[in-house]
PDB file of N, CA and C in Angstrom:
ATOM      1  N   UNK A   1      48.808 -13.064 -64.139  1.00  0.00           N
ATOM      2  CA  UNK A   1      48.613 -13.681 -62.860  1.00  0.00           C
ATOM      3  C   UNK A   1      48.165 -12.634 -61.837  1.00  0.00           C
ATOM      4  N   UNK A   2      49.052 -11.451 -62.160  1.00  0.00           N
ATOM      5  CA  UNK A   2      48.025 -10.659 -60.941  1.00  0.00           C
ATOM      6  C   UNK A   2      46.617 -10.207 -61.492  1.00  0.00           C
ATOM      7  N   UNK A   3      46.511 -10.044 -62.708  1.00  0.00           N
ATOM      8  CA  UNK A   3      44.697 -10.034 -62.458  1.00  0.00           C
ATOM      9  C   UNK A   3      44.162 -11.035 -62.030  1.00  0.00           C
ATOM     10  N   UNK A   4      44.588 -12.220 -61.527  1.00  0.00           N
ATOM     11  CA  UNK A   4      43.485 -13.154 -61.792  1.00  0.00           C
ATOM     12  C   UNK A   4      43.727 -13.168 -59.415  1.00  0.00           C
ATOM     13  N   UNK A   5      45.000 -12.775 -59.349  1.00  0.00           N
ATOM     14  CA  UNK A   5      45.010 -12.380 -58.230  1.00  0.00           C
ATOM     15  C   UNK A   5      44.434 -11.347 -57.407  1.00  0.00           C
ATOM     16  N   UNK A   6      44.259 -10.417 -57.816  1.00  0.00           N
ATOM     17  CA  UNK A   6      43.340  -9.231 -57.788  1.00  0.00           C
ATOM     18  C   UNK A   6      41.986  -9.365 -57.702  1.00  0.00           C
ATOM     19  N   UNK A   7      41.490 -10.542 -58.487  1.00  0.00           N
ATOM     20  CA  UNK A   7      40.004 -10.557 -58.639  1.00  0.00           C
ATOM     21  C   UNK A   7      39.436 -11.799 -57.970  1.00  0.00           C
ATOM     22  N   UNK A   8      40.886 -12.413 -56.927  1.00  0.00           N
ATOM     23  CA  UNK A   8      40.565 -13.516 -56.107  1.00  0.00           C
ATOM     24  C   UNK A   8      40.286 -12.481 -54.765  1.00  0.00           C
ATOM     25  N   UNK A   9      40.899 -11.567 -54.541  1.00  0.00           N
ATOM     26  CA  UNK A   9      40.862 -10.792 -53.078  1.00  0.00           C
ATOM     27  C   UNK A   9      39.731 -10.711 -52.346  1.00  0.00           C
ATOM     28  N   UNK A  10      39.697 -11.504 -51.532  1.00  0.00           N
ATOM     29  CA  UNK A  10      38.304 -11.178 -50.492  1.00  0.00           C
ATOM     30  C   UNK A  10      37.604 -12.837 -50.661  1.00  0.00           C
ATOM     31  N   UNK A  11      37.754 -13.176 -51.472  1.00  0.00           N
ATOM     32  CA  UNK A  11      37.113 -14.586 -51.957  1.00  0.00           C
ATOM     33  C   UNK A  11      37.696 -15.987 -51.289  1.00  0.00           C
ATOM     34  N   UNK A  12      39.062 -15.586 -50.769  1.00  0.00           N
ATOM     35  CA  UNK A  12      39.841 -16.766 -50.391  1.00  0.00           C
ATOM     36  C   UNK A  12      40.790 -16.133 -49.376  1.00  0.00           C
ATOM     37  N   UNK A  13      41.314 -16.752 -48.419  1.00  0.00           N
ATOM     38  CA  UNK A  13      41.919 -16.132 -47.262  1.00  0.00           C
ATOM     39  C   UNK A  13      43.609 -16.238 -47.726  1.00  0.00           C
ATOM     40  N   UNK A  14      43.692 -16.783 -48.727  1.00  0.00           N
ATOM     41  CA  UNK A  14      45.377 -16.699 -49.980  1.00  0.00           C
ATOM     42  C   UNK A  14      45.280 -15.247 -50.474  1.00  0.00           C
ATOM     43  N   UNK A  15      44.412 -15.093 -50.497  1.00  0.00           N
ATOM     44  CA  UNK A  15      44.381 -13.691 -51.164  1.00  0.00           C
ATOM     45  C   UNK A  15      44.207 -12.272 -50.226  1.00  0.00           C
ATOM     46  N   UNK A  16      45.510 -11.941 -49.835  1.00  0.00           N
ATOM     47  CA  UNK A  16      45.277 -11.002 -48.691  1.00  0.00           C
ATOM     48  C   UNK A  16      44.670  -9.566 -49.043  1.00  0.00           C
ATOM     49  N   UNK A  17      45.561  -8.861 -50.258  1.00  0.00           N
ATOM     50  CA  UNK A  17      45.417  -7.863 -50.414  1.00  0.00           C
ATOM     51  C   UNK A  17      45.856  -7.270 -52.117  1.00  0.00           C
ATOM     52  N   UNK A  18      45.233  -6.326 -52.832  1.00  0.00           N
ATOM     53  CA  UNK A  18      45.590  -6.150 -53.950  1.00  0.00           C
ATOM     54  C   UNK A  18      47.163  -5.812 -54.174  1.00  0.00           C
ATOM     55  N   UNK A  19      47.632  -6.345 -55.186  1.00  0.00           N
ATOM     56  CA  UNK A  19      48.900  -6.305 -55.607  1.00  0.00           C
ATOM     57  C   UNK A  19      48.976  -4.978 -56.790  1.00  0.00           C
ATOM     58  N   UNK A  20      49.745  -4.527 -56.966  1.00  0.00           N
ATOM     59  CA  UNK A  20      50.480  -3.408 -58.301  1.00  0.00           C
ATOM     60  C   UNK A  20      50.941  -4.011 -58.993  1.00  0.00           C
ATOM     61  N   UNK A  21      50.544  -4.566 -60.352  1.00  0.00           N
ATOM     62  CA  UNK A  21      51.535  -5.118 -61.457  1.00  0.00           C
ATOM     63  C   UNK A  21      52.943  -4.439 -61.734  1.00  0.00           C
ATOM     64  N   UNK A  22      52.427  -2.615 -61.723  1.00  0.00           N
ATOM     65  CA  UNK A  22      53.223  -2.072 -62.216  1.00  0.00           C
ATOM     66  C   UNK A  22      54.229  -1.835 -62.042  1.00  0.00           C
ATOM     67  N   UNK A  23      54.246  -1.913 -60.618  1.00  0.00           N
ATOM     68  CA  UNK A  23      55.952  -2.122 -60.061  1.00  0.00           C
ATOM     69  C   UNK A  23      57.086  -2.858 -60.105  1.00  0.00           C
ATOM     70  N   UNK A  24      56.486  -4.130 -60.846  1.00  0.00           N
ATOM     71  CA  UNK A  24      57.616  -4.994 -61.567  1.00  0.00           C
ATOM     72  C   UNK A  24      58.781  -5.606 -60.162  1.00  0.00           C
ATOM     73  N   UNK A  25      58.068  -5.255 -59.025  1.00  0.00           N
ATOM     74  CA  UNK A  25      59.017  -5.842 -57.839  1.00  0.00           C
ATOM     75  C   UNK A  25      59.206  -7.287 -57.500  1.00  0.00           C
ATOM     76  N   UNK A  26      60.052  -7.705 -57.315  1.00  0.00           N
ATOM     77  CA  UNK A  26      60.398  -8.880 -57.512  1.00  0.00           C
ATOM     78  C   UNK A  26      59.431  -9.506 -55.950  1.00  0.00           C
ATOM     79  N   UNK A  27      59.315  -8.943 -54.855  1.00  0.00           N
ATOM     80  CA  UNK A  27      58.628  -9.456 -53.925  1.00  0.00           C
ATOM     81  C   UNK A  27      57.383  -9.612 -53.909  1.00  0.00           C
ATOM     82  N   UNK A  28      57.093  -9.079 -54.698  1.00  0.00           N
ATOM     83  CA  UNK A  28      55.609  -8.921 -55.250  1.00  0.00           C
ATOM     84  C   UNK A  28      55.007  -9.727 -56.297  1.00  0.00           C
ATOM     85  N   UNK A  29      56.211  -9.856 -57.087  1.00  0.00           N
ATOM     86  CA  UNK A  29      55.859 -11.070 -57.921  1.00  0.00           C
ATOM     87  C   UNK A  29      55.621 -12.254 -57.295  1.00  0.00           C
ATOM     88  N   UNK A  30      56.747 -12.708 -56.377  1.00  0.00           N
ATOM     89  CA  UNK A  30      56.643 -13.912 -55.417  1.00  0.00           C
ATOM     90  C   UNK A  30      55.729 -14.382 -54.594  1.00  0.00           C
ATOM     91  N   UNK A  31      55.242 -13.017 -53.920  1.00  0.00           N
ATOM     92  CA  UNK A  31      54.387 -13.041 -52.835  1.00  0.00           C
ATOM     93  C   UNK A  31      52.986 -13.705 -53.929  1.00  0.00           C
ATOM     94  N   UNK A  32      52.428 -13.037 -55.265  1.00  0.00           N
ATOM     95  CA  UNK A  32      51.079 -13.479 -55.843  1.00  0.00           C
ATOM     96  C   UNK A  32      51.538 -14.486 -56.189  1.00  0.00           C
ATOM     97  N   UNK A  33      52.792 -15.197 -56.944  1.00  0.00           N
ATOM     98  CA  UNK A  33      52.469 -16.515 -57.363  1.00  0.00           C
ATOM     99  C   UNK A  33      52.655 -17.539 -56.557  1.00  0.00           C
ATOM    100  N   UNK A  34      53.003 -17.303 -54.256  1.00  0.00           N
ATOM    101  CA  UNK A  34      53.014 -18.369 -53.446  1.00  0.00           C
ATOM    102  C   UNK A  34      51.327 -17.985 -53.405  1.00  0.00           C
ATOM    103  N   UNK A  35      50.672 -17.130 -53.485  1.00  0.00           N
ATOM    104  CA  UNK A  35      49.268 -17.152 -52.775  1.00  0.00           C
ATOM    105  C   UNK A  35      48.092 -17.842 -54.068  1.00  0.00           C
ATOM    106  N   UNK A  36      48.913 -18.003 -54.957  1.00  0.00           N
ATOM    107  CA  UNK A  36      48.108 -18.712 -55.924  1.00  0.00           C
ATOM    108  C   UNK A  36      48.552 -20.034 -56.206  1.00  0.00           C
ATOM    109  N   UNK A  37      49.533 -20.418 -55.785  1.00  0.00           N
ATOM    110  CA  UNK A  37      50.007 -21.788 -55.857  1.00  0.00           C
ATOM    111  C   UNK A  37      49.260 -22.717 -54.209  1.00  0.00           C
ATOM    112  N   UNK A  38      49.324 -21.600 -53.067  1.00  0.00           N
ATOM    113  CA  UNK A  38      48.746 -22.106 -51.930  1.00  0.00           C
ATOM    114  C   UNK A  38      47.227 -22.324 -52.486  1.00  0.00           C
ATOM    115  N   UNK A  39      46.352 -21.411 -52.834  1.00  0.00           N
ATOM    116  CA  UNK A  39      45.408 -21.659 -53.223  1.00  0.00           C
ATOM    117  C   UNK A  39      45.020 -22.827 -54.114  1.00  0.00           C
ATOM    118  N   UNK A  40      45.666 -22.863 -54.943  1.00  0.00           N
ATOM    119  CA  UNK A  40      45.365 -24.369 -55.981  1.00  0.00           C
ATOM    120  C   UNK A  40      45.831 -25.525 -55.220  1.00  0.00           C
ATOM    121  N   UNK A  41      46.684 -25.011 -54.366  1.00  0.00           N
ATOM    122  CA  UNK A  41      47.001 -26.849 -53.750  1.00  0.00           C
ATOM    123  C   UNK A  41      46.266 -27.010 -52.170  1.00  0.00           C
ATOM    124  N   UNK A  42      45.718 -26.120 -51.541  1.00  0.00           N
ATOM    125  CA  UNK A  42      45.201 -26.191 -50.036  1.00  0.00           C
ATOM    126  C   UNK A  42      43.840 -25.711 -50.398  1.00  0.00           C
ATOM    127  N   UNK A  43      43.398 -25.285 -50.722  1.00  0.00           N
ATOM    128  CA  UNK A  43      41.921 -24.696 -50.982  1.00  0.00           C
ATOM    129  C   UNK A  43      40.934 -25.619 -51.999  1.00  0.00           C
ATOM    130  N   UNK A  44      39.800 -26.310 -51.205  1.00  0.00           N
ATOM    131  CA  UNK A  44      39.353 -27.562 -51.662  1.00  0.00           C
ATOM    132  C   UNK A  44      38.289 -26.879 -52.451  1.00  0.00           C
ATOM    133  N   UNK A  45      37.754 -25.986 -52.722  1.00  0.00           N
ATOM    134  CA  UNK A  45      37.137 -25.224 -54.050  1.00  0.00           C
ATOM    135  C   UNK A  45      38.114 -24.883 -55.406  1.00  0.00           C
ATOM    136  N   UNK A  46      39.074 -25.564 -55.011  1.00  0.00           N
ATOM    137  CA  UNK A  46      40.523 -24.681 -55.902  1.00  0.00           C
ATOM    138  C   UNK A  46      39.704 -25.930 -57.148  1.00  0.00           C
ATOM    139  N   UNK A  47      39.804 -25.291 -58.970  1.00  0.00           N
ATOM    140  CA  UNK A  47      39.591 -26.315 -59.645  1.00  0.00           C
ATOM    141  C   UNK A  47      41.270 -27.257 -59.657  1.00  0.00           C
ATOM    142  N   UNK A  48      40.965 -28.440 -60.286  1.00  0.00           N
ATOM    143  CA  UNK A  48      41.776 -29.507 -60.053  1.00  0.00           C
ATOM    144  C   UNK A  48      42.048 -29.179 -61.875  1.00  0.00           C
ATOM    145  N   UNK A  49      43.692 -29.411 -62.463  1.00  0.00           N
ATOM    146  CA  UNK A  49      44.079 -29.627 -63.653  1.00  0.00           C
ATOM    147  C   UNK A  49      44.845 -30.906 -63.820  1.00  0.00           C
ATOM    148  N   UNK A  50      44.456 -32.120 -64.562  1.00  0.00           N
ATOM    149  CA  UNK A  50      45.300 -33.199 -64.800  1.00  0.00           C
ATOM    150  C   UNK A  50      46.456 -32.701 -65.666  1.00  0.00           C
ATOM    151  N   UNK A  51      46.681 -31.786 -65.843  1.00  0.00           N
ATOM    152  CA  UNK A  51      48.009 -31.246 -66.685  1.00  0.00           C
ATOM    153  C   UNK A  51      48.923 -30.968 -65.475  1.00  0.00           C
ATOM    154  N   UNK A  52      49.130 -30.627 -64.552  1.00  0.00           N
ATOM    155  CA  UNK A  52      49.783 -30.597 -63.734  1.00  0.00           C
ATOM    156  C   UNK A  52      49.649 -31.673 -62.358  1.00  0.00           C
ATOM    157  N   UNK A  53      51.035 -31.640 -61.832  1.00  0.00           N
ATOM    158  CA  UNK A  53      50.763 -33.158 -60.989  1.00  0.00           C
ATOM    159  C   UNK A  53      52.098 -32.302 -59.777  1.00  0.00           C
ATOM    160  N   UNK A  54      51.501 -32.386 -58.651  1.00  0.00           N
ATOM    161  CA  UNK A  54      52.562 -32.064 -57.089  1.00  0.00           C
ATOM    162  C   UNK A  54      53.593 -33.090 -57.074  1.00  0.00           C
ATOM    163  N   UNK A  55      54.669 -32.519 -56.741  1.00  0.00           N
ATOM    164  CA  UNK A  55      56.344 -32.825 -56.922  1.00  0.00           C
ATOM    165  C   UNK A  55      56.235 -33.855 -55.560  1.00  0.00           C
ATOM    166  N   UNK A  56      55.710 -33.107 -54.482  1.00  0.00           N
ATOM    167  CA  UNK A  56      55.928 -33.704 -53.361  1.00  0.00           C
ATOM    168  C   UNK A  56      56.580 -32.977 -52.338  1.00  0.00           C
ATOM    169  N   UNK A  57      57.273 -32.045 -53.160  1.00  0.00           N
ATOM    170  CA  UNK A  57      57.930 -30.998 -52.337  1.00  0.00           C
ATOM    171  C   UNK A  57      57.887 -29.532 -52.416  1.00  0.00           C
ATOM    172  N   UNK A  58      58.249 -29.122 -51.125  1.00  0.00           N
ATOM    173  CA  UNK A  58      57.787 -27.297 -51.314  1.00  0.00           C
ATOM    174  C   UNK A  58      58.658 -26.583 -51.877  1.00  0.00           C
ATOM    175  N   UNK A  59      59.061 -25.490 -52.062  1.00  0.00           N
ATOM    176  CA  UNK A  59      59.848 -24.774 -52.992  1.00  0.00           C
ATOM    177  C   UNK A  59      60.417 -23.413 -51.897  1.00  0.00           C
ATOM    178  N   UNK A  60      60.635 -22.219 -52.113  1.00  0.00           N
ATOM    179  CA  UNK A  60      60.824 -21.034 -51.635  1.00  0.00           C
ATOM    180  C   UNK A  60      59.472 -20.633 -50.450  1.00  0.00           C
ATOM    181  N   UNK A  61      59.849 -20.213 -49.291  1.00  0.00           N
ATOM    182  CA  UNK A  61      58.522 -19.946 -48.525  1.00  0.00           C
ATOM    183  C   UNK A  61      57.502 -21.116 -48.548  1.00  0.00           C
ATOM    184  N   UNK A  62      57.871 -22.601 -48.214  1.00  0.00           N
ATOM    185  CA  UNK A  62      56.836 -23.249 -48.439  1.00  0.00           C
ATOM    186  C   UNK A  62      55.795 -23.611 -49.751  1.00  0.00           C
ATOM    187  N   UNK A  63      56.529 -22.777 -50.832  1.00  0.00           N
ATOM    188  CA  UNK A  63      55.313 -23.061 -51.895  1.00  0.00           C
ATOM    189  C   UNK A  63      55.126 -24.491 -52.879  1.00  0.00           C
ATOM    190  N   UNK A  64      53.900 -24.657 -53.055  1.00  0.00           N
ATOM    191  CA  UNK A  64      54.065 -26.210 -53.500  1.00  0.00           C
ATOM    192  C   UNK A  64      54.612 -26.216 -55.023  1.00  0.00           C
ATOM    193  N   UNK A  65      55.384 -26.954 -55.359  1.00  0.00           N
ATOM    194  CA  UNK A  65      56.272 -27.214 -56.677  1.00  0.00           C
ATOM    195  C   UNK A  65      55.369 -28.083 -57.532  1.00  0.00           C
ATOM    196  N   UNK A  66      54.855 -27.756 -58.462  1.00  0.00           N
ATOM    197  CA  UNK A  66      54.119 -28.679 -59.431  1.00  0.00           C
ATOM    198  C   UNK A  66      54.870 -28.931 -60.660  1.00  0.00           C
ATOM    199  N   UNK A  67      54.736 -29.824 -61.516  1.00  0.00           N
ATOM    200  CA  UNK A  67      55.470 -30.447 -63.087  1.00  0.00           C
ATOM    201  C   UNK A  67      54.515 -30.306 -63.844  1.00  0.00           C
ATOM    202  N   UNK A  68      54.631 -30.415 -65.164  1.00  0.00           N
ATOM    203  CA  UNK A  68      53.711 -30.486 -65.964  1.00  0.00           C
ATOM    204  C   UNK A  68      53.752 -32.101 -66.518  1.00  0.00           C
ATOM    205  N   UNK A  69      52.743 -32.586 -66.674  1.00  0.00           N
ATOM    206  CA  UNK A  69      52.470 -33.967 -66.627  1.00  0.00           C
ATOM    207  C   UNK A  69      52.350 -34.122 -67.968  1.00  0.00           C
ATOM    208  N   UNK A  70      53.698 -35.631 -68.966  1.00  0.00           N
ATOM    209  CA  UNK A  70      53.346 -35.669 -70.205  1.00  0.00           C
ATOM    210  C   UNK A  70      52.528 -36.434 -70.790  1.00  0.00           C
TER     211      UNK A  70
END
């Protein structure tokens, strides 16, 4: 997830700034997977997956909660 975060930077305004995998920090983990969850659910270039379906509700920091759809 952070490469794919890394190689969003500059492309989308979710994507502030490069992240360090290597640090294994827990805020850091959080911080790329709210700016990639904002991105797939607010960003109308974001691609769309029928495998996943919005809860309805936000999670930690606002982030949107998705299910996997059976």
């Amino acid at each position: 997830m952070f490469e794919f975060h890394n190689s969003m930077v500059g492309k989308s305004k979710y994507f502030k700034r490069i992240e360090n995998p290597d640090t294994r920090c827990g805020s850091c983990i959080q911080r790329v997977v709210k700016a990639v969850f904002d991105w797939y659910h607010y960003d109308e270039n974001a691609p769309s997956y029928s495998e996943i379906e919005f809860t309805g509700r936000l999670g930690l920091n606002n982030k949107p909660i998705y299910k996997f759809v059976k």
